[in-house]
N, C-alpha and C. Protein backbone atom coordinates (compact mmCIF):
# COMPACT_ATOMS: atom_id res chain seq x y z
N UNK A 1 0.17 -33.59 8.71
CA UNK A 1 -0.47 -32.72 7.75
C UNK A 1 -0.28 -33.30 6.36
N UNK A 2 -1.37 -33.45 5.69
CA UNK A 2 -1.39 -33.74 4.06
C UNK A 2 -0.42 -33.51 3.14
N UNK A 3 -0.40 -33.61 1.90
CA UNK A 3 0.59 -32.88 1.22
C UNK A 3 -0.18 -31.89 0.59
N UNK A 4 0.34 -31.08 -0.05
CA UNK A 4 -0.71 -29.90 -0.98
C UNK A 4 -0.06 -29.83 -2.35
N UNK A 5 -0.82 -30.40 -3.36
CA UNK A 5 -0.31 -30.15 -4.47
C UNK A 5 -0.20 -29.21 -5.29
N UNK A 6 -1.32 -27.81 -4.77
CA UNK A 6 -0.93 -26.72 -5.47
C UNK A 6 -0.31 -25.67 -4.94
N UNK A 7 -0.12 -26.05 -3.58
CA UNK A 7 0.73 -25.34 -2.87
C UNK A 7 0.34 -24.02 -2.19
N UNK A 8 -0.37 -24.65 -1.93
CA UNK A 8 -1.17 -23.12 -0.94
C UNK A 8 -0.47 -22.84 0.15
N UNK A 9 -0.32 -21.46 0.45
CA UNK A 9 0.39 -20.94 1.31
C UNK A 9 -0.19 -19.74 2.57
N UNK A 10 0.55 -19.72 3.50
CA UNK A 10 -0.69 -18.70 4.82
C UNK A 10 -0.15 -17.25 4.05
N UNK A 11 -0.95 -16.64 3.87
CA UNK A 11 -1.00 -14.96 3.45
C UNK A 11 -1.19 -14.23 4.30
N UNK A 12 -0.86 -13.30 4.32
CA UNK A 12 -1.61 -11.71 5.34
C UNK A 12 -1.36 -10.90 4.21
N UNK A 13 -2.48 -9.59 4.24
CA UNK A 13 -1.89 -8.72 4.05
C UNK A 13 -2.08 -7.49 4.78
N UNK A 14 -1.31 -6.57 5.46
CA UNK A 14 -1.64 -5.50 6.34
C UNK A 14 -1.39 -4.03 5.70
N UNK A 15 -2.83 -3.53 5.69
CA UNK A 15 -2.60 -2.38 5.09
C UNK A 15 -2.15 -0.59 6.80
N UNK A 16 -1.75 -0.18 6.83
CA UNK A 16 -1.05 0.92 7.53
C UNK A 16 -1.96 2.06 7.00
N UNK A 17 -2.15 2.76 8.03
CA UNK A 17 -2.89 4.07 8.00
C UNK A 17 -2.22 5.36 6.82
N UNK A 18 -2.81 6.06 6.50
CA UNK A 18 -1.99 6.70 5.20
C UNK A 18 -1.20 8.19 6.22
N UNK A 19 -0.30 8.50 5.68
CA UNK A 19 0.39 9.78 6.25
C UNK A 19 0.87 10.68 5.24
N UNK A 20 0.80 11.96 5.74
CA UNK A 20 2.27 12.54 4.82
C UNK A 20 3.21 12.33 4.85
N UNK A 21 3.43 12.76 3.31
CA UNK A 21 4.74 12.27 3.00
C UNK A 21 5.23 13.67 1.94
N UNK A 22 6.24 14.20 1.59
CA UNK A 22 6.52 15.01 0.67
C UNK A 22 6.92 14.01 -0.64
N UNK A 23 6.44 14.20 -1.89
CA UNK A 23 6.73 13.45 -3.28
C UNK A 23 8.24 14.19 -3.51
N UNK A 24 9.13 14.06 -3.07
CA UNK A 24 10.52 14.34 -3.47
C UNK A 24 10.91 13.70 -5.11
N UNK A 25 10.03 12.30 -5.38
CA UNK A 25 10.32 11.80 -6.82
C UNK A 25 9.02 11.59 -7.39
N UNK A 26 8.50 11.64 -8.77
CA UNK A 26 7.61 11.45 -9.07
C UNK A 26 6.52 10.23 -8.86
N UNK A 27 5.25 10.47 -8.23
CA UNK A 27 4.30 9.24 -8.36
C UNK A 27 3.22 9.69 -9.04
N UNK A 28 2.27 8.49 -9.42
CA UNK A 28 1.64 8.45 -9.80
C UNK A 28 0.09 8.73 -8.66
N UNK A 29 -0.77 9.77 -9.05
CA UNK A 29 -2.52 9.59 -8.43
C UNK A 29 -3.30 9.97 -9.48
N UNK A 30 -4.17 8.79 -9.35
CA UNK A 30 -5.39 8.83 -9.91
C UNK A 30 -4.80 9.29 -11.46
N UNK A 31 -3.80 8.73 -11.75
CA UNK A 31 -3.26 9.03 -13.35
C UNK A 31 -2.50 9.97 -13.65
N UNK A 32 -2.00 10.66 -12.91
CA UNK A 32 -1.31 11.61 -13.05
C UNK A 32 -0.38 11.94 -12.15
N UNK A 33 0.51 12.06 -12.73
CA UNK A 33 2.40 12.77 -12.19
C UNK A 33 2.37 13.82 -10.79
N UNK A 34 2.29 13.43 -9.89
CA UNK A 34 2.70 14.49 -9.09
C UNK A 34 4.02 14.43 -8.46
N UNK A 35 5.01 15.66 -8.01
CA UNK A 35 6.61 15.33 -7.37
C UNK A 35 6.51 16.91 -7.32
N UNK A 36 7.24 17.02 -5.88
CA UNK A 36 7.82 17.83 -4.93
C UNK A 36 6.44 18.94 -4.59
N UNK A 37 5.55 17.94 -4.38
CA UNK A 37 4.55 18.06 -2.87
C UNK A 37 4.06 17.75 -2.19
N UNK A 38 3.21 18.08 -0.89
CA UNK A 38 3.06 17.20 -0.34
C UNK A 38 1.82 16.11 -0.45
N UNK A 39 1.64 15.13 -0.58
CA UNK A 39 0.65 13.81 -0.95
C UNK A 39 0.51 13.43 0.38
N UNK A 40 0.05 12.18 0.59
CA UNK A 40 -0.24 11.12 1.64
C UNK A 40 0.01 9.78 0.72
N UNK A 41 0.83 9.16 1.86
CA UNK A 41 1.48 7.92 0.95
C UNK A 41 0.90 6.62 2.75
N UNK A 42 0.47 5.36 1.98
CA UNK A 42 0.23 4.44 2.65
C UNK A 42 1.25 2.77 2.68
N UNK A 43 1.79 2.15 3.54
CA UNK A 43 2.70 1.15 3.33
C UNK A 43 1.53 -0.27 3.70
N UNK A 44 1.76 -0.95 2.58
CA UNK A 44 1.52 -2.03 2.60
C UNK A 44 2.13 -3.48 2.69
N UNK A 45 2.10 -3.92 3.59
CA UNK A 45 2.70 -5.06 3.86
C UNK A 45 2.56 -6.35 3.54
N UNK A 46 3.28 -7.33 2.76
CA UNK A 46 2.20 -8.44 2.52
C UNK A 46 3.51 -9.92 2.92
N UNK A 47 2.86 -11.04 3.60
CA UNK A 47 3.63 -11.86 4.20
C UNK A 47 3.25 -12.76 3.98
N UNK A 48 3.75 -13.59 2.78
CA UNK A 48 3.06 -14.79 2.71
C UNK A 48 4.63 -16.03 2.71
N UNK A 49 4.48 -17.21 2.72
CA UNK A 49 5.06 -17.88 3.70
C UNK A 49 6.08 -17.03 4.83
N UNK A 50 7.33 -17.89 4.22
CA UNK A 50 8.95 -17.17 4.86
C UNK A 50 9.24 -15.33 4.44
N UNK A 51 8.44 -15.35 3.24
CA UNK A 51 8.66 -13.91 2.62
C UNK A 51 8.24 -12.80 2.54
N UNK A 52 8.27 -11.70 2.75
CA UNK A 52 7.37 -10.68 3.34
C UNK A 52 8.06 -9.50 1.99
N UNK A 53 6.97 -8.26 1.84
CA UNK A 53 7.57 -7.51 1.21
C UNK A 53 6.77 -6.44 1.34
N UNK A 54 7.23 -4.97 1.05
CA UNK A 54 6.72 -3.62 1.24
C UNK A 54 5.71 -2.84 -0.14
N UNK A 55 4.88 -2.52 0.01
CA UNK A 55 4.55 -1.75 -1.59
C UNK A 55 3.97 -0.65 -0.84
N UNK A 56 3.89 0.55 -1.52
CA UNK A 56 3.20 1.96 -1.12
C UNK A 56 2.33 2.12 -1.93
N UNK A 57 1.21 2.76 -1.31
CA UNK A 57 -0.06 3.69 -2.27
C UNK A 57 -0.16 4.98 -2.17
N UNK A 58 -0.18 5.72 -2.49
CA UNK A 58 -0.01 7.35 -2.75
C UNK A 58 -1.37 7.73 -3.10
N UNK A 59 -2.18 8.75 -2.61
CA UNK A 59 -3.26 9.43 -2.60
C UNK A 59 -2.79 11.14 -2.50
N UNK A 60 -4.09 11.30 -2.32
CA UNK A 60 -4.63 12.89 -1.96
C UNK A 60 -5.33 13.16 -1.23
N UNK A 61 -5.73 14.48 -0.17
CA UNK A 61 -6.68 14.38 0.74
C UNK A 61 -7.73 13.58 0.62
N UNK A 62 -8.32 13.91 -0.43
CA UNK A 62 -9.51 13.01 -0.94
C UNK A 62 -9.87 11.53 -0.97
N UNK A 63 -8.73 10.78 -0.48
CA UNK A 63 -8.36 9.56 -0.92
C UNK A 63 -8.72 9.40 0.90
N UNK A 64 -7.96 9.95 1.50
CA UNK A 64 -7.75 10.03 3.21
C UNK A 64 -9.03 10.47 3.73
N UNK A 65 -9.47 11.42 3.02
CA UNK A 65 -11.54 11.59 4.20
C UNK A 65 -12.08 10.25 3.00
N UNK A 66 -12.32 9.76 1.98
CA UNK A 66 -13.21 8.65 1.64
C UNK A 66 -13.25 7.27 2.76
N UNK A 67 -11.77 7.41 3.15
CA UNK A 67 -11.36 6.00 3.91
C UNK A 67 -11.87 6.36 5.54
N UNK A 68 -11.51 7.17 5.72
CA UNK A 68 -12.46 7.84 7.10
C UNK A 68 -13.96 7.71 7.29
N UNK A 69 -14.68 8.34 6.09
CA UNK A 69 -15.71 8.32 5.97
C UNK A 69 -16.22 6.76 5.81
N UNK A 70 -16.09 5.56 4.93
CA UNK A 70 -16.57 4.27 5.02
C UNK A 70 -15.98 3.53 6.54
């Protein structure tokens, strides 16, 4: 295999179905503060070489039938 000088690397990223979740600490939707109710929170996974790491997205019903619906 070649060498790569800018160093490109294999990526994934896997997005996870959204669930409830109760906001026990404050997040952020659609710009605004919500904490201590219940939301729908989604985990995102992303793995690129050796290194992998977690990030969440936080919605509202609304967020959960758009993604259904497309």
């Amino acid at each position: 295999m070649a060498y790569d000088p800018i160093g490109n690397v294999a990526r994934k990223i896997e997005v996870l179905p959204w669930k409830p979740w109760f906001a026990w600490r404050p997040v952020t939707i659609k710009g605004k503060r919500i904490w201590m109710k219940k939301v729908y929170r989604r985990k995102i996974n992303t793995y690129v070489d050796h290194d992998d790491w977690a990030r969440y997205e936080y919605g509202d019903i609304f967020d959960v039938l758009n993604e259904v619906k497309s």
